[in-house]
PDB file of N, CA and C in Angstrom:
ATOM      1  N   UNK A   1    -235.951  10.781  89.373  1.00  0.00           N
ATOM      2  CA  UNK A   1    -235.071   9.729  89.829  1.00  0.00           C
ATOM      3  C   UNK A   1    -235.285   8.510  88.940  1.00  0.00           C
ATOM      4  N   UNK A   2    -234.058   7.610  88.654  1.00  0.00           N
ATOM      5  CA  UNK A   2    -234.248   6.508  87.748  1.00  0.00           C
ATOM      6  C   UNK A   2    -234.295   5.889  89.026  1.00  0.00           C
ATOM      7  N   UNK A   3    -235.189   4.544  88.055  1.00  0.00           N
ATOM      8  CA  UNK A   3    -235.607   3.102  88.817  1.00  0.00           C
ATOM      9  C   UNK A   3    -234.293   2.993  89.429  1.00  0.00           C
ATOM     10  N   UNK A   4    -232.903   2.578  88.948  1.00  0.00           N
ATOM     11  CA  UNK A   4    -232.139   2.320  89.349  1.00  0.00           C
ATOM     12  C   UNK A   4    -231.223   2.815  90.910  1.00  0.00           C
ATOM     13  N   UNK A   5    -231.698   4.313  90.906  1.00  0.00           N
ATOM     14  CA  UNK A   5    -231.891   5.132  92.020  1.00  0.00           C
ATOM     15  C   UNK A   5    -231.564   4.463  92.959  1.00  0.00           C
ATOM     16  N   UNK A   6    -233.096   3.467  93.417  1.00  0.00           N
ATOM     17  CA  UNK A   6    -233.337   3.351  94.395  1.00  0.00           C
ATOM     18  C   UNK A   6    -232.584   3.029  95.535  1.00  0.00           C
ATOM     19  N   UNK A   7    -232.180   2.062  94.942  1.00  0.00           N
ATOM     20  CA  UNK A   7    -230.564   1.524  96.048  1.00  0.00           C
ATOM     21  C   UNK A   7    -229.454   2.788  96.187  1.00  0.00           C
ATOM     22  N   UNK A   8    -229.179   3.370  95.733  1.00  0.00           N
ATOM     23  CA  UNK A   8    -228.381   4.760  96.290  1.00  0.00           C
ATOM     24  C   UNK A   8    -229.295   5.417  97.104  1.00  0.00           C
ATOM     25  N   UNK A   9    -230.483   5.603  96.848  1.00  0.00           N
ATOM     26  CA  UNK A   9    -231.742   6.465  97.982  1.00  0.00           C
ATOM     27  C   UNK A   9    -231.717   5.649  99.198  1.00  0.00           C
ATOM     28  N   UNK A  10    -231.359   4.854  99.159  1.00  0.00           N
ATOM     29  CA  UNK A  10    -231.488   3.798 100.624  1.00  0.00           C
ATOM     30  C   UNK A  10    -230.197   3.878 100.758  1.00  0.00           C
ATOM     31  N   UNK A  11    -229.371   3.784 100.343  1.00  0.00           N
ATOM     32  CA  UNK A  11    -227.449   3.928 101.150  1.00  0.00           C
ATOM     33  C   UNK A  11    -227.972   5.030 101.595  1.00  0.00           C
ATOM     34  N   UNK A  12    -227.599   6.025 101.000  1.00  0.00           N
ATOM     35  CA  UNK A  12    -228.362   7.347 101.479  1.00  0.00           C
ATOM     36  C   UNK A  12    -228.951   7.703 103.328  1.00  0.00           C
ATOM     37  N   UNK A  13    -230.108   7.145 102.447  1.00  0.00           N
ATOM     38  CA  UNK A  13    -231.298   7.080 104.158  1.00  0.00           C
ATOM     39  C   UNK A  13    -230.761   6.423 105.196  1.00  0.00           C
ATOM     40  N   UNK A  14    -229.932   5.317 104.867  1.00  0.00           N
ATOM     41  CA  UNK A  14    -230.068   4.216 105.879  1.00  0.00           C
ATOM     42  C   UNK A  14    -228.098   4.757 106.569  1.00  0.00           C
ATOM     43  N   UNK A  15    -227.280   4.833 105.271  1.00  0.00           N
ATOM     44  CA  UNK A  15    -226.040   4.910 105.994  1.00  0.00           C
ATOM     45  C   UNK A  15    -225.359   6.048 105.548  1.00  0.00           C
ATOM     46  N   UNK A  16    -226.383   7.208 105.357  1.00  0.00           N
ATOM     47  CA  UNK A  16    -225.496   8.741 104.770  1.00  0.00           C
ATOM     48  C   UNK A  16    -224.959   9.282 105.883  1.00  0.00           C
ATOM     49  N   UNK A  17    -224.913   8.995 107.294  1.00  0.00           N
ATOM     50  CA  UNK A  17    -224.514   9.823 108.406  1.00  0.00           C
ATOM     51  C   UNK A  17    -223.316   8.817 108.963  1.00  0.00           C
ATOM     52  N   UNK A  18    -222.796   7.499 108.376  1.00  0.00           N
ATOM     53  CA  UNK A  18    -221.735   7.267 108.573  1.00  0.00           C
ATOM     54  C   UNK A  18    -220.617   7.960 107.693  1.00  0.00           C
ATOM     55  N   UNK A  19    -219.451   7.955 108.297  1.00  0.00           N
ATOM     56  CA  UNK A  19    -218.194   8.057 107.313  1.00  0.00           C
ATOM     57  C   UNK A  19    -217.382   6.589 107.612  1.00  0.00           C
ATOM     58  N   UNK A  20    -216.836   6.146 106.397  1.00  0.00           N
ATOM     59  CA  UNK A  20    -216.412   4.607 105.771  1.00  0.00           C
ATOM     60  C   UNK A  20    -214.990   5.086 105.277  1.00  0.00           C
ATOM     61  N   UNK A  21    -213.883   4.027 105.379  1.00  0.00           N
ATOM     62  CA  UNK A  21    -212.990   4.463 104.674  1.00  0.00           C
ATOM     63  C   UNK A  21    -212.743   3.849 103.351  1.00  0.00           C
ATOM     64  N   UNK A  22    -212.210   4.446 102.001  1.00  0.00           N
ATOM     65  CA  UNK A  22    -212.317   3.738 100.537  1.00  0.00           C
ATOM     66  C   UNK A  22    -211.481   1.948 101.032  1.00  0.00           C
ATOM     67  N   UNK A  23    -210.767   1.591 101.987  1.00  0.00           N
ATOM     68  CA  UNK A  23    -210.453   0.581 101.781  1.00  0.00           C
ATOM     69  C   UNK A  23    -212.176  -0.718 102.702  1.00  0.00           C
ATOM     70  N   UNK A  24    -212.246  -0.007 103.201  1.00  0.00           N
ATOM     71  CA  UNK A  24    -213.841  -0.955 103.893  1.00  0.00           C
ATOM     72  C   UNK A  24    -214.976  -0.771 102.619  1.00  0.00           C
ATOM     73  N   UNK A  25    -215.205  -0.020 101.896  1.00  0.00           N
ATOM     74  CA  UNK A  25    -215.983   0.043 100.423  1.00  0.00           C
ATOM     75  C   UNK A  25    -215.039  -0.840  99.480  1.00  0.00           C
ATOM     76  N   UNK A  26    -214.321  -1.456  99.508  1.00  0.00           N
ATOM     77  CA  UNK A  26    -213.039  -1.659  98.847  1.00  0.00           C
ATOM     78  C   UNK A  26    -213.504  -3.078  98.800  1.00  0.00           C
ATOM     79  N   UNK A  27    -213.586  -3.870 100.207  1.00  0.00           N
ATOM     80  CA  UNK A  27    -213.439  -4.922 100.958  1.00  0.00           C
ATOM     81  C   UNK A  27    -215.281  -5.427 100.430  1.00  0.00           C
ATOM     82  N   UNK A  28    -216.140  -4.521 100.820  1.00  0.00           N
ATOM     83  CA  UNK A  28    -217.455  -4.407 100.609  1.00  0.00           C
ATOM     84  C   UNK A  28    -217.645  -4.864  98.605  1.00  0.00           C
ATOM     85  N   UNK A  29    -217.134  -4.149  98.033  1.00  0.00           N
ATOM     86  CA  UNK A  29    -217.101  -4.201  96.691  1.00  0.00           C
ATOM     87  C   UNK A  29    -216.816  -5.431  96.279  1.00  0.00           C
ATOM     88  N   UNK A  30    -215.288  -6.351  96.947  1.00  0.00           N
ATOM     89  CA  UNK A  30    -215.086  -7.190  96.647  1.00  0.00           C
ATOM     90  C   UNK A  30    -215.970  -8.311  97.171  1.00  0.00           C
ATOM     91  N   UNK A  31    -216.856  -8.212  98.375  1.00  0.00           N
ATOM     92  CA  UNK A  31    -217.462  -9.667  99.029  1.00  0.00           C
ATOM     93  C   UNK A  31    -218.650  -9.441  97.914  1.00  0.00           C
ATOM     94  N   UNK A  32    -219.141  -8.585  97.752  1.00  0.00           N
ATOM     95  CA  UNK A  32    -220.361  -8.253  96.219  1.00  0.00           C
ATOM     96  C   UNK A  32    -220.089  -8.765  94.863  1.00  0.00           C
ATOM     97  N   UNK A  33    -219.164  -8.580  94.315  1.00  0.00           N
ATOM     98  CA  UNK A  33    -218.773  -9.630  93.538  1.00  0.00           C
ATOM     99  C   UNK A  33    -218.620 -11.235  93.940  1.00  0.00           C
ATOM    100  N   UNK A  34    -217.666 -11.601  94.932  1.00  0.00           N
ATOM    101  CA  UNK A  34    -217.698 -13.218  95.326  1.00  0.00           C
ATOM    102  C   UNK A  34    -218.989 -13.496  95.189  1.00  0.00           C
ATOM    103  N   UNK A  35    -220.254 -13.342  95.765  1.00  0.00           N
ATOM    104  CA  UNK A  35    -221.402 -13.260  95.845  1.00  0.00           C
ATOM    105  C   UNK A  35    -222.364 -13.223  94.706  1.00  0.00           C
ATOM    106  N   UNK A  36    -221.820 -12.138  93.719  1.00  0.00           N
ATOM    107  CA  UNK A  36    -222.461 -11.856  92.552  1.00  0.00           C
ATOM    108  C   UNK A  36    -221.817 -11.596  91.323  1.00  0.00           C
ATOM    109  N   UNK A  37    -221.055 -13.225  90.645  1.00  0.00           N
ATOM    110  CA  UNK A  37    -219.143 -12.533  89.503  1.00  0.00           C
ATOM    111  C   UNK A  37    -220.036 -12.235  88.531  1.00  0.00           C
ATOM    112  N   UNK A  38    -221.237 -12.071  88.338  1.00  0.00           N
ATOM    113  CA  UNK A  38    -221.579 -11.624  87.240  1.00  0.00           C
ATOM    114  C   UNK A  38    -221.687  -9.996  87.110  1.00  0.00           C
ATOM    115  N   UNK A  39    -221.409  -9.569  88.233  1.00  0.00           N
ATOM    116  CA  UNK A  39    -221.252  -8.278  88.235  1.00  0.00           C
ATOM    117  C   UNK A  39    -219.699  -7.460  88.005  1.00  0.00           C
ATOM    118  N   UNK A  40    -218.552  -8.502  88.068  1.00  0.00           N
ATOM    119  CA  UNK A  40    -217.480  -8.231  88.417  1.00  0.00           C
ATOM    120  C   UNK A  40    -217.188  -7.069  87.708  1.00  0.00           C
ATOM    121  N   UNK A  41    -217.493  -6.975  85.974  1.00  0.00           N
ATOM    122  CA  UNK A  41    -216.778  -6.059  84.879  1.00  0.00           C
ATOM    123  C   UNK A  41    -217.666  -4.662  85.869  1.00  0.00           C
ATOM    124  N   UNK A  42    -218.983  -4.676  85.911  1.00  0.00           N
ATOM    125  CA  UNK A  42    -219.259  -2.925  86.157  1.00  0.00           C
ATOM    126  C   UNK A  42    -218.659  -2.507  87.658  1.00  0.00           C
ATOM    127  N   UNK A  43    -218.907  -3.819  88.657  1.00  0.00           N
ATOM    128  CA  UNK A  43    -217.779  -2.813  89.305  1.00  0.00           C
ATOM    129  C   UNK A  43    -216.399  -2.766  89.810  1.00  0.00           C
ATOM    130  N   UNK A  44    -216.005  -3.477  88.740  1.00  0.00           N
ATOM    131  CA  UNK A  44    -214.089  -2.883  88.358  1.00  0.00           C
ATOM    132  C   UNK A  44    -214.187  -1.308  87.430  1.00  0.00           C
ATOM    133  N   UNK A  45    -215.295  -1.228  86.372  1.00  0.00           N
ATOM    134  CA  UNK A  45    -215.413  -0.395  85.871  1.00  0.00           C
ATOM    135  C   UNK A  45    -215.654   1.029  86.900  1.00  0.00           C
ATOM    136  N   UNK A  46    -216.736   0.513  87.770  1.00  0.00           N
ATOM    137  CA  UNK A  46    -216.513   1.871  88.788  1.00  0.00           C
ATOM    138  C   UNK A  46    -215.950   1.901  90.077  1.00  0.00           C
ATOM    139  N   UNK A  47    -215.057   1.059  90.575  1.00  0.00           N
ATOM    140  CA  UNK A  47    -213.912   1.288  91.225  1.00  0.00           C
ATOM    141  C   UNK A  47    -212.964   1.984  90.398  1.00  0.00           C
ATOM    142  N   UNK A  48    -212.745   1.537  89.343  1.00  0.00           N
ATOM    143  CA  UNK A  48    -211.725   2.520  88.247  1.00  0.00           C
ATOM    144  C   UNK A  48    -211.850   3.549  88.195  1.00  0.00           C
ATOM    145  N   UNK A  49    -213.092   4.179  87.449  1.00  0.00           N
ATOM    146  CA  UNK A  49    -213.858   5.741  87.424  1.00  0.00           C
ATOM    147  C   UNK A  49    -213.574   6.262  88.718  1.00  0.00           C
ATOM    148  N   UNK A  50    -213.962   5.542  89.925  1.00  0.00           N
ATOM    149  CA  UNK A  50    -213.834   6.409  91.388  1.00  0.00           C
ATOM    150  C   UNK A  50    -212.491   6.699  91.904  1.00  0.00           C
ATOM    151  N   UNK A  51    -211.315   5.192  91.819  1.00  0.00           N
ATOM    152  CA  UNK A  51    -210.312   5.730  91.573  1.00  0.00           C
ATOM    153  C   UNK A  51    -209.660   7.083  90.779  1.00  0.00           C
ATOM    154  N   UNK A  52    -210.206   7.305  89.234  1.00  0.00           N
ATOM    155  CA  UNK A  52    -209.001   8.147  88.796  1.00  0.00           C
ATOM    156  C   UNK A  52    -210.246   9.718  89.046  1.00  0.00           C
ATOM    157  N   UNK A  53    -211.325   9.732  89.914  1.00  0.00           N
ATOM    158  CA  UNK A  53    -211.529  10.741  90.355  1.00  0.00           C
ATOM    159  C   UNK A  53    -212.710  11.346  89.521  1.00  0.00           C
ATOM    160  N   UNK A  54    -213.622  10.732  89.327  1.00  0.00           N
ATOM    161  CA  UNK A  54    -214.825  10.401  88.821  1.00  0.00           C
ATOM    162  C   UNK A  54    -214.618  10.586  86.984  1.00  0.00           C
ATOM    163  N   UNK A  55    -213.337  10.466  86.140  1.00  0.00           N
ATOM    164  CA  UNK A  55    -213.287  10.665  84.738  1.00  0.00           C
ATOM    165  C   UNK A  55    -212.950   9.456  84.141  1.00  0.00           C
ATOM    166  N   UNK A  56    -213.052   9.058  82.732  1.00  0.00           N
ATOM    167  CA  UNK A  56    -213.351   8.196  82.056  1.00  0.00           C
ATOM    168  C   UNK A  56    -211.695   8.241  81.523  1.00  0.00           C
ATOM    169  N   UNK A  57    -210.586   8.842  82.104  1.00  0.00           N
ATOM    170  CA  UNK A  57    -209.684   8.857  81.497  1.00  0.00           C
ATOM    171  C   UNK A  57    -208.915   7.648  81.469  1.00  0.00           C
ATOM    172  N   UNK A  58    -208.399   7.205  80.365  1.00  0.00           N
ATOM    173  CA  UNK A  58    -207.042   5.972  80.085  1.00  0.00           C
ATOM    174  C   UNK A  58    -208.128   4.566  80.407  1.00  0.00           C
ATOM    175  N   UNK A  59    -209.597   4.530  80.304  1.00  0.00           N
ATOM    176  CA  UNK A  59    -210.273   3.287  80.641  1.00  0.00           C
ATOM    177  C   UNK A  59    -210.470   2.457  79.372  1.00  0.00           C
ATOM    178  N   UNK A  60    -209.515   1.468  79.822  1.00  0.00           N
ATOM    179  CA  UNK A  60    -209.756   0.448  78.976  1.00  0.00           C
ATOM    180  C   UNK A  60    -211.230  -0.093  78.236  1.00  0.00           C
ATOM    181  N   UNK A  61    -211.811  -0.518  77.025  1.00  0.00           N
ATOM    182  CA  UNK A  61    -212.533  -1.677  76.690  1.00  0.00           C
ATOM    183  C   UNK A  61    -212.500  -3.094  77.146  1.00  0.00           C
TER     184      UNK A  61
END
């Protein structure tokens, strides 16, 4: 497991037995950015990827 892991090992543990719908991860994604815009580019980058269905296709630079 990478260091980075860890925080997916804890969604995981803590909220793998809920089901969420993509627009409440949506909503979630966006208050994470307000919070943290220095993150904004990676996750537009993987809202994108998750959108077109986990492939790197037509993604902009």
């Amino acid at each position: 497991m990478y260091f980075t892991d860890r925080g997916l090992e804890e969604l995981a543990e803590r909220r793998g037995d809920e089901q969420v719908t993509l627009a409440w991860l949506a909503d979630q994604l966006r208050a994470f950015v307000d919070l943290n815009p220095d993150f904004e580019v990676p996750v537009e980058r993987l809202a994108t990827w998750l959108a077109r269905g986990g492939t790197d296709d037509d993604v902009e630079d």
